[in-house]
Protein backbone atom coordinates (compact mmCIF):
# COMPACT_ATOMS: atom_id res chain seq x y z
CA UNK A 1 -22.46 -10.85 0.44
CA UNK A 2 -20.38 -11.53 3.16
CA UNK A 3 -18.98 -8.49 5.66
CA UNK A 4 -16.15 -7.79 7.46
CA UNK A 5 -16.54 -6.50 10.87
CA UNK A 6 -14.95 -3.16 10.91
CA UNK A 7 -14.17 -0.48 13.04
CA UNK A 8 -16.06 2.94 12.24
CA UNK A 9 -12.46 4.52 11.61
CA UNK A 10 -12.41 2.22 8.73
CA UNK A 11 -15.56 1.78 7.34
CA UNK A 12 -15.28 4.51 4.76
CA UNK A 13 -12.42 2.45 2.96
CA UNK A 14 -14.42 -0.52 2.82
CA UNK A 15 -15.11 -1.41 -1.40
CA UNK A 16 -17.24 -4.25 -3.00
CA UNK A 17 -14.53 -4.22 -5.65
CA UNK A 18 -11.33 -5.79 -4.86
CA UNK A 19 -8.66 -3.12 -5.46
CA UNK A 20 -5.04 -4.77 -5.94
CA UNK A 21 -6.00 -5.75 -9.70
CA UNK A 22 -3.11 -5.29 -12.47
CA UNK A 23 -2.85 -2.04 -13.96
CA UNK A 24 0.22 -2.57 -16.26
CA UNK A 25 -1.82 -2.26 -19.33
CA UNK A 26 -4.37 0.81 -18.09
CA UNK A 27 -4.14 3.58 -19.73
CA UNK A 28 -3.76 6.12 -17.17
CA UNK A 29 -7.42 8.11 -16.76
CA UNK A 30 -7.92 11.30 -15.40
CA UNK A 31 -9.77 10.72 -11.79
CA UNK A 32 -13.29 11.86 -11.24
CA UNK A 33 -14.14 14.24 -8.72
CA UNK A 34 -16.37 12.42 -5.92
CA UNK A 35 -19.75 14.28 -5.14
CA UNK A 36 -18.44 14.83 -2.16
CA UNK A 37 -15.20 15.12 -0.15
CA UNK A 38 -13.96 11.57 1.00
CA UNK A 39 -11.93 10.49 3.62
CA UNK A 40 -9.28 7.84 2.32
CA UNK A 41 -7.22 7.39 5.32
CA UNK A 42 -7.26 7.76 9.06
CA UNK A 43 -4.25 7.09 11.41
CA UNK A 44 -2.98 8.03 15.23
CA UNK A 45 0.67 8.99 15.69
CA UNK A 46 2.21 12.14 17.49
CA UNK A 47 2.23 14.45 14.97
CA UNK A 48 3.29 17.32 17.00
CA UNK A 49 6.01 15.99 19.44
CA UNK A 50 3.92 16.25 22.81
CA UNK A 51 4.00 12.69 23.10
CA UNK A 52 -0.10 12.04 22.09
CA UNK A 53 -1.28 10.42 19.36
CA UNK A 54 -2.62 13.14 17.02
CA UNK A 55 -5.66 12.23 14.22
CA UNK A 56 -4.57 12.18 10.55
CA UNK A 57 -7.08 12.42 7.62
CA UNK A 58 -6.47 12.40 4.25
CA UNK A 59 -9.56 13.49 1.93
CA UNK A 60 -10.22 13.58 -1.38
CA UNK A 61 -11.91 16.67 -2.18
CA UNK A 62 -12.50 16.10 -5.89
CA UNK A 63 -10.59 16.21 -8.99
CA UNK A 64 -6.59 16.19 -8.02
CA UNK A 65 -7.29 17.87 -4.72
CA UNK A 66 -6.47 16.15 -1.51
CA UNK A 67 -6.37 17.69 2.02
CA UNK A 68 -4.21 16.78 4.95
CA UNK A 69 -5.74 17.34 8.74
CA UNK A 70 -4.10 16.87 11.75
CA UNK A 71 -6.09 17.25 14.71
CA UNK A 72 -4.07 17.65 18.01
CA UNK A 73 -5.84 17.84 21.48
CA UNK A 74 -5.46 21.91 20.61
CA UNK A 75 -5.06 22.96 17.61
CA UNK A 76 -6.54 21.43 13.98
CA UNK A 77 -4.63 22.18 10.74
CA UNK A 78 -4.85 21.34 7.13
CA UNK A 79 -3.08 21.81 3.80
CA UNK A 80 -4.42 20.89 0.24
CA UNK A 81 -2.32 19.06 -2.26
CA UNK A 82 -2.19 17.98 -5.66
CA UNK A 83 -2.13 14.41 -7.39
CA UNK A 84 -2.43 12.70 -10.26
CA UNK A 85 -3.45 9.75 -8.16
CA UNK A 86 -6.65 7.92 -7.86
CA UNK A 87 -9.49 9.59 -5.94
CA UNK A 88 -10.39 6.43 -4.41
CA UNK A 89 -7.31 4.82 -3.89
CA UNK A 90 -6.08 5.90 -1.03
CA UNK A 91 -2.37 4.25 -1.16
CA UNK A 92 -1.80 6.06 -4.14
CA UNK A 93 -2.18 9.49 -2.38
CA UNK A 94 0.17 8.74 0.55
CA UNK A 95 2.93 7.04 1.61
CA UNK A 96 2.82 7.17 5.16
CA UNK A 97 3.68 8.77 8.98
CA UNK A 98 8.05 8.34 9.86
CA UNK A 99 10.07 10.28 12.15
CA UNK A 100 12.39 11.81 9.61
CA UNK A 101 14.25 14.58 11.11
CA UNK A 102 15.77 15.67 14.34
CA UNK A 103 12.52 17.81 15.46
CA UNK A 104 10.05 15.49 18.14
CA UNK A 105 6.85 14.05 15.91
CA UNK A 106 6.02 12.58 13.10
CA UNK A 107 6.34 13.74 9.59
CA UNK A 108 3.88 13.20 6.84
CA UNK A 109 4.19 12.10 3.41
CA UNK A 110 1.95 12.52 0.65
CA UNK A 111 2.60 11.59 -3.16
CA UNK A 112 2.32 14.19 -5.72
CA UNK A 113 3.10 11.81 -9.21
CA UNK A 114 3.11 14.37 -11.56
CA UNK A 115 3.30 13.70 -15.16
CA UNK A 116 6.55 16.04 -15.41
CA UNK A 117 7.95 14.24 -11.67
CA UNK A 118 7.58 10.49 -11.34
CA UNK A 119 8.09 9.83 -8.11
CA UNK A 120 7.56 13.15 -6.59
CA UNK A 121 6.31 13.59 -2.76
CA UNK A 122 5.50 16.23 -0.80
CA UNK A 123 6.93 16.51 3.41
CA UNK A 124 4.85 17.70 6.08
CA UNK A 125 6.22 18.53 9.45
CA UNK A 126 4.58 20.34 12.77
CA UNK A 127 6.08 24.19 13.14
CA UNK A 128 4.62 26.59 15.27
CA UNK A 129 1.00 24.72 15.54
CA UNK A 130 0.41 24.26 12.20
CA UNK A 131 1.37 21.85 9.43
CA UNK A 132 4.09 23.33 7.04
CA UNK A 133 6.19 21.89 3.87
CA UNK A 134 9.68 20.44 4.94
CA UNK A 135 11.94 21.36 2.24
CA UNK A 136 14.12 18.92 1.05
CA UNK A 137 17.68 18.38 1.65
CA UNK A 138 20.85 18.46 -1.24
CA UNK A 139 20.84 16.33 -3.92
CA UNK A 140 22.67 15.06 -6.82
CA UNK A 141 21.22 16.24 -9.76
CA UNK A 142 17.37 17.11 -9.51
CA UNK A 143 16.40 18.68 -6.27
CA UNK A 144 13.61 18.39 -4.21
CA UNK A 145 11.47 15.41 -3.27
CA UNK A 146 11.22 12.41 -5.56
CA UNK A 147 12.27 8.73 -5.30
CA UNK A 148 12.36 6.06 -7.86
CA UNK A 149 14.19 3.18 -8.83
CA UNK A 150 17.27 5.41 -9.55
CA UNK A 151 16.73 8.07 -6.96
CA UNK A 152 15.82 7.87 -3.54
CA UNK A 153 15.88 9.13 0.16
CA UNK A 154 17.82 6.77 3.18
CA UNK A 155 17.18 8.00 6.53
CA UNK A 156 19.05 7.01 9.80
CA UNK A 157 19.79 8.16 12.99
CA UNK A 158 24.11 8.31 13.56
CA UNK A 159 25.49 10.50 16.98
CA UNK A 160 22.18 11.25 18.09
CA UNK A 161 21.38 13.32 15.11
CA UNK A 162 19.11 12.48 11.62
CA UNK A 163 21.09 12.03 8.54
CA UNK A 164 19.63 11.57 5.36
CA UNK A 165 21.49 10.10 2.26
CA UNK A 166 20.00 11.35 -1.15
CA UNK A 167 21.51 9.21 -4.10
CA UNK A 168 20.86 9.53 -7.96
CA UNK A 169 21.98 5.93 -9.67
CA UNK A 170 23.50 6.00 -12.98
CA UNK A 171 21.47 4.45 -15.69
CA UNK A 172 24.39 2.12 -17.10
CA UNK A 173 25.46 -1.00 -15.21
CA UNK A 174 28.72 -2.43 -15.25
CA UNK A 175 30.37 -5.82 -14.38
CA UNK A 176 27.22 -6.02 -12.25
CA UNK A 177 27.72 -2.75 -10.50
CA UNK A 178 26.20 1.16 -10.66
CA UNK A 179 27.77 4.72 -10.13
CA UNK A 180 25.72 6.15 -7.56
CA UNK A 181 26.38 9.56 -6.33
CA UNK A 182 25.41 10.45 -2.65
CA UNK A 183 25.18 13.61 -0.84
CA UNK A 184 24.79 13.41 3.04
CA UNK A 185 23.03 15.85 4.98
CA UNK A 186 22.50 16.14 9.17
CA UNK A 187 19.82 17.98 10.64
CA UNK A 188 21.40 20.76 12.48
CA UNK A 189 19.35 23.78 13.45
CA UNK A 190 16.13 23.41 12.30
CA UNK A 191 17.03 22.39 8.50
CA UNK A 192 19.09 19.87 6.58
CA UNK A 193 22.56 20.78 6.25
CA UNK A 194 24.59 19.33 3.38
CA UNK A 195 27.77 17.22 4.91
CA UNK A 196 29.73 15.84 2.07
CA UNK A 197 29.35 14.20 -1.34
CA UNK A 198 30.87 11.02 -2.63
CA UNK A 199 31.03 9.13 -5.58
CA UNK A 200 30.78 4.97 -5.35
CA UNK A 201 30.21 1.95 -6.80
CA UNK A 202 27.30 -0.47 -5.94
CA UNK A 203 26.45 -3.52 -6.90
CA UNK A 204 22.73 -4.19 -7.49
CA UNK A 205 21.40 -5.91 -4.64
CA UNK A 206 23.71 -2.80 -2.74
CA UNK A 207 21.91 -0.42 -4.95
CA UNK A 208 18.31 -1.17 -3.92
CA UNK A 209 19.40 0.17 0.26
CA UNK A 210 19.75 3.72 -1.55
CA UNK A 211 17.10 4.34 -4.34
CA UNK A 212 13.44 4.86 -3.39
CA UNK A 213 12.52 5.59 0.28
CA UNK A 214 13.85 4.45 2.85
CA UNK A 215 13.00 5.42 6.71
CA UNK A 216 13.14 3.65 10.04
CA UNK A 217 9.59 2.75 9.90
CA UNK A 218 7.30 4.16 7.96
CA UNK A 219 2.92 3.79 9.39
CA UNK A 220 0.86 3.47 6.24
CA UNK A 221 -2.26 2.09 8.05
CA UNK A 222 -4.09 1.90 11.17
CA UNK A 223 -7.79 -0.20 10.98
CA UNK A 224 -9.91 -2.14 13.37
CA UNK A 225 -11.42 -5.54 11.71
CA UNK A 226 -12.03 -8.89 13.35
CA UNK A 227 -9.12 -10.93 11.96
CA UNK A 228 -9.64 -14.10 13.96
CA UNK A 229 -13.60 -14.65 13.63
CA UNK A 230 -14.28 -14.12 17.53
CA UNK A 231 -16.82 -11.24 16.39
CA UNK A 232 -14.40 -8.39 17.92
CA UNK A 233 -12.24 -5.91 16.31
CA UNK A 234 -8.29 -6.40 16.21
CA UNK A 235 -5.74 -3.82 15.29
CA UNK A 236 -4.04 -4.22 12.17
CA UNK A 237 -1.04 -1.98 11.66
CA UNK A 238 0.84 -1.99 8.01
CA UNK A 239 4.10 -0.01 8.15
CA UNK A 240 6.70 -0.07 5.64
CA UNK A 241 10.46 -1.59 6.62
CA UNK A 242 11.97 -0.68 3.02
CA UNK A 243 10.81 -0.20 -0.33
CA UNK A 244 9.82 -3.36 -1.01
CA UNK A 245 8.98 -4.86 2.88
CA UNK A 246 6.05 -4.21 4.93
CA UNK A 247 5.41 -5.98 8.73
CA UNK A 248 1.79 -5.83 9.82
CA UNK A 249 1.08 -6.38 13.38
CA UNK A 250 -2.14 -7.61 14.59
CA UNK A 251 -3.39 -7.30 17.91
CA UNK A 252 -6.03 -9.36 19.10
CA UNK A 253 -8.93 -8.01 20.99
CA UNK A 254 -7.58 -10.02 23.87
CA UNK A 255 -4.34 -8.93 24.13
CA UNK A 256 -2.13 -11.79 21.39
CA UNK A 257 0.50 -9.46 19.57
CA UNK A 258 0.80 -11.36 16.04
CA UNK A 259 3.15 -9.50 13.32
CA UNK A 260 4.98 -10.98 10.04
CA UNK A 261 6.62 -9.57 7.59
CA UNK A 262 5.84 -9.58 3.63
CA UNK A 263 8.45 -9.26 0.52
CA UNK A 264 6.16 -7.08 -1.75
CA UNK A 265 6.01 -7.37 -5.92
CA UNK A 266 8.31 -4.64 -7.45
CA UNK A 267 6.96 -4.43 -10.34
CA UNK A 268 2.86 -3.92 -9.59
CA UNK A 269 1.00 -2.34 -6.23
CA UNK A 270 2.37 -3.89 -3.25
CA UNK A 271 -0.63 -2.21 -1.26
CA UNK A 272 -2.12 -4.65 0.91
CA UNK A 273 -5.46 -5.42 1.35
CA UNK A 274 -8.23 -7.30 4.16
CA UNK A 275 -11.23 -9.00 2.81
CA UNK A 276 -13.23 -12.28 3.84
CA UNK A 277 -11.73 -14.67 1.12
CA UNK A 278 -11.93 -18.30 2.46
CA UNK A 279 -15.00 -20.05 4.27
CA UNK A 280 -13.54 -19.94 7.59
CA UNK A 281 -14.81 -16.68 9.49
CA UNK A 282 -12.56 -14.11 10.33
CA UNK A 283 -10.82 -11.95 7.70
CA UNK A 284 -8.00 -12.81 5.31
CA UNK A 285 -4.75 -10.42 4.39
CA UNK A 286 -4.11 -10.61 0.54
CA UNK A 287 -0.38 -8.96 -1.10
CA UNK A 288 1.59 -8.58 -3.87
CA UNK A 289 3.84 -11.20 -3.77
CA UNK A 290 7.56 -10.72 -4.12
CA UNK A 291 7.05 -12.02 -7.69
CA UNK A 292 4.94 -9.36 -8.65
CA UNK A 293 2.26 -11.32 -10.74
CA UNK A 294 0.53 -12.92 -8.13
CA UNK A 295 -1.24 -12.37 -4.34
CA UNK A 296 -0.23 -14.38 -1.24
CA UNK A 297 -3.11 -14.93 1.01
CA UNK A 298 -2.62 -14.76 4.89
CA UNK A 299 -5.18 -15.92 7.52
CA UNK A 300 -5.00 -16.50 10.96
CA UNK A 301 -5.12 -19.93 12.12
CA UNK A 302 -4.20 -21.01 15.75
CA UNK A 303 -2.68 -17.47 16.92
CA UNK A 304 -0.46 -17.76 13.91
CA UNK A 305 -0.40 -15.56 10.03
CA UNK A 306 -0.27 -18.43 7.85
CA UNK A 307 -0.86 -18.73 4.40
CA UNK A 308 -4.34 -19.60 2.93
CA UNK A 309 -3.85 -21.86 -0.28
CA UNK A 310 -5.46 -20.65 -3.29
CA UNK A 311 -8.65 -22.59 -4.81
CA UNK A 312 -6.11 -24.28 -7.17
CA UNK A 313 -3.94 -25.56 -4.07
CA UNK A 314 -1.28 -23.51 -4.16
CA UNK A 315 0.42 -21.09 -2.28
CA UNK A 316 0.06 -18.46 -4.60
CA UNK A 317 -3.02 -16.79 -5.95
CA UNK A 318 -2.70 -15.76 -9.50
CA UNK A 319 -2.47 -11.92 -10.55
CA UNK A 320 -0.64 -11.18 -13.58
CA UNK A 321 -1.83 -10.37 -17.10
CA UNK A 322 0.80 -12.76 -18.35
CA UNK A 323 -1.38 -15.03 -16.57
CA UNK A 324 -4.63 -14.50 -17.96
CA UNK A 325 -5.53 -11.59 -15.04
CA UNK A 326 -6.89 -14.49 -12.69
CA UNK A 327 -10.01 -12.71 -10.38
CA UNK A 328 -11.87 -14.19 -8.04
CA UNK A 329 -15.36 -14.15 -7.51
CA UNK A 330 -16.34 -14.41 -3.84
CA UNK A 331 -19.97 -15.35 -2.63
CA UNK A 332 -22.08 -16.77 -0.02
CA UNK A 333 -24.97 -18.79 -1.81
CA UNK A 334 -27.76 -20.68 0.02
CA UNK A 335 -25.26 -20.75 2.76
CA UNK A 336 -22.50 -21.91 0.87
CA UNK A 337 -19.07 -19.88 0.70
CA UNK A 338 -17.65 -20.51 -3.03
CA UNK A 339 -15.30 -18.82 -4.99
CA UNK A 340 -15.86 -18.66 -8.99
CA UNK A 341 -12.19 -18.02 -10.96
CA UNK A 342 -12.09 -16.19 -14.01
CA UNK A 343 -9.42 -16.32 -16.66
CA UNK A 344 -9.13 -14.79 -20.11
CA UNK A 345 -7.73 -17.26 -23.18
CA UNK A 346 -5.94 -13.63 -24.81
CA UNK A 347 -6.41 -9.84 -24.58
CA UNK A 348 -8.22 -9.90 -27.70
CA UNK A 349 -11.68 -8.52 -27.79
CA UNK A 350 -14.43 -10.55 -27.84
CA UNK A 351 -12.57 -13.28 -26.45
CA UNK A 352 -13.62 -16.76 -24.38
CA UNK A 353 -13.52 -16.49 -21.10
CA UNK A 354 -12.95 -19.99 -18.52
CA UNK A 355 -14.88 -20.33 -15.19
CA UNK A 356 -14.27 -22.32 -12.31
CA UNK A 357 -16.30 -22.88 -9.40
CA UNK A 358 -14.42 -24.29 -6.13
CA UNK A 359 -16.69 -24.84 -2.59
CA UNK A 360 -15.30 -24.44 0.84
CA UNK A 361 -15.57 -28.32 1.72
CA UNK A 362 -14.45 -29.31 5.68
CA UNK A 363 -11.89 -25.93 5.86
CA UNK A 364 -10.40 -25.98 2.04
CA UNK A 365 -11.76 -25.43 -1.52
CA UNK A 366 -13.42 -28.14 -3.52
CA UNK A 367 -13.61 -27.77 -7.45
CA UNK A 368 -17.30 -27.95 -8.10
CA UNK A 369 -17.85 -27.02 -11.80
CA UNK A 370 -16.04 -25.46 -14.95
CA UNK A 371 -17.43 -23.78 -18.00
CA UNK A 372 -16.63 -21.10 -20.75
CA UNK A 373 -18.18 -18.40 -22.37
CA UNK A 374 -17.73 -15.70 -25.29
CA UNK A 375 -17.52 -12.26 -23.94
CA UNK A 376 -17.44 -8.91 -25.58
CA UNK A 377 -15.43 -5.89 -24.38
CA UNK A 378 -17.99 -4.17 -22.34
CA UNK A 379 -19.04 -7.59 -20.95
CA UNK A 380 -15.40 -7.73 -19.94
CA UNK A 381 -14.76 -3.81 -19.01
CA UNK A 382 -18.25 -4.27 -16.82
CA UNK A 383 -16.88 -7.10 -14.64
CA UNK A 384 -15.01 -6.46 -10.93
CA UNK A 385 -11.41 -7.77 -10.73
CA UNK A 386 -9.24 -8.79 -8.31
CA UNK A 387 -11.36 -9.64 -5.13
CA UNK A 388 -14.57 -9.23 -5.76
CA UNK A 389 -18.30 -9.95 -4.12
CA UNK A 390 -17.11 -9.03 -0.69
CA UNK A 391 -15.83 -5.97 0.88
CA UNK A 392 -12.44 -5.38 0.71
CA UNK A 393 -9.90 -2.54 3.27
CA UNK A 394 -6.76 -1.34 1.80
CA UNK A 395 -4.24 -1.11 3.74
């Protein structure tokens, strides 16, 4: 099996499993407690508003319990919180680090998802050397913290003072354009003061600025990995522009600044991922593409993020279950990097399944061999998808 060169900051997130596979179709399964507590995510940023990078960790301590440490060059504190998440997914417990309000530091957000609150999220700010709940400014029609397709959270910075706009769309569209409703708040002492409500009509592509979250720039990961194969780790930053747009910014262990920025799926897991996918050595960034049923493929080539062309010879590397949940099967045999595909003809249990091996050939894949096979459900329910055979960082 092939590693990635990781930083120790990071090592705890690394999988065998690829973990951006379709989950349309899951049914949703209660997660199981881990023997013991693990850390899913571990990122620098002034927390505190003394100008120092502070460490956050966020740990799963079993069942729908999650903690949240900061440790300052002073003071350590923690809160626990509830999700319905994944205990070992850690982009499914939080949504990142933003400067939100008009207080110095970082605030922290967590996802709750509760069955009752799609969407729902949980603040954290720093008050009085410790972490405490933020409560959440006015909104039209259900209060507190939640954002969706039809409700969301836009953040901005007008006078030299944080506003916040919370809007709640209206389910019917017409002539191409939605009723939102928006209340405005300003931070003003310490809290979120309400400013004025308004009534308007958007059209869609309008629409999409307002619902969900939206912040300056949200940090969703921090991890150390050798991304251009000189056998020294490189910073990788993710951080979230808008809803649906992420930039990551690599920096080189010799200094090269490197950043692009990705359209993400809307309708499946935009989280990103890092895992040794071609032959060349180095490690490759794999996303949701804006499509939303397939992965785009990034590698570094020549001080530049390009993309990596799927075994196939595309751009894109397949995804979706409408598309016969493509995975790829990653492996270093007798020297030989090869990928093995793996398609499904239907749903249907027991059901023929089509393999196809492709060779890394003189820097791109070579089809080798194709065969098919009857499997039964466990067969199928047994076998890794997405990424699989090599380790694999989510971002």
């Amino acid at each position: 099996m092939r590693k990635i060169v990781v930083g120790t900051t990071t090592a705890a997130l690394a999988l065998t499993c690829g973990a951006i596979a379709p989950t349309a179709q899951a049914a949703p399964v209660q997660p199981a407690a881990p023997a013991t507590p693990t850390v899913l995510k571990t990122i620098k940023v002034d927390v505190n508003g003394d100008g120092k990078t502070d460490t956050v960790t966020v740990t799963a301590l079993g069942g729908t319990q999650y903690e949240l440490k900061v440790v300052t060059a002073k003071v350590t504190s923690a809160v626990t919180y509830t999700s319905v998440a994944d205990a070992t997914e850690a982009w499914q417990v939080w949504k990142g680090a933003a400067k939100l309000d008009g207080v110095k530091g970082s605030e922290l957000i967590v996802a709750l998802d509760s069955p009752v609150n799609e969407g729902s999220f949980a603040v954290y700010t720093w008050r009085k050397g410790a972490l405490v709940a933020e409560a959440a400014p006015a909104a039209p029609g259900a209060a507190g913290w939640w954002a969706t397709y039809q409700h969301g959270f836009r953040f901005f910075a007008s006078g030299g003072r944080a506003h916040v706009d919370v809007t709640n769309l209206s389910a019917a569209v017409t002539h191409n354009r939605n009723t939102a409703k928006i209340v405005r708040s300003v931070w003003r002492n310490g809290k979120w003061v309400k400013t004025s409500t308004r009534t308007v009509k958007l059209t869609s592509s309008r629409a999409e600025n307002y619902v969900n979250l939206h912040a300056p720039s949200i940090l969703v990961s921090q991890v150390k990995v050798d991304m251009d194969g000189d056998g020294k780790l490189d910073s990788v930053t993710y951080r979230q522009l808008a809803p649906n747009t992420h930039q990551t910014k690599i920096v080189t262990a010799k200094g090269k600044v490197i950043k692009r920025s990705i359209a993400e799926g809307r309708d499946y897991s935009g989280a990103g991922m890092i895992a040794t996918i071609d032959g060349v050595t180095g490690a490759e960034l794999a996303y949701s593409d804006s499509d939303g049923y397939s992965w785009k493929v990034l590698t570094l080539r020549k001080g530049k993020l390009v993309v990596a062309p799927s075994p196939e010879g595309g751009k894109l590397w397949t995804r979706s279950p409408e598309n016969g949940a493509m995975n790829y099967d990653l492996a270093s045999v007798a020297g030989q990097w090869q990928v093995t595909t793996r398609t499904f003809d239907d749903y249907m249990i027991p059901t023929t399944m089509h393999w196809t091996r492709y060779l890394w050939v003189s820097g791109k894949w070579s089809k080798d061999t194709a065969w098919t096979s009857n499997v039964t459900e466990d067969e199928a329910r047994a076998m890794c998808h997405g990424f699989c055979g090599v380790d694999v960082i989510q971002l």
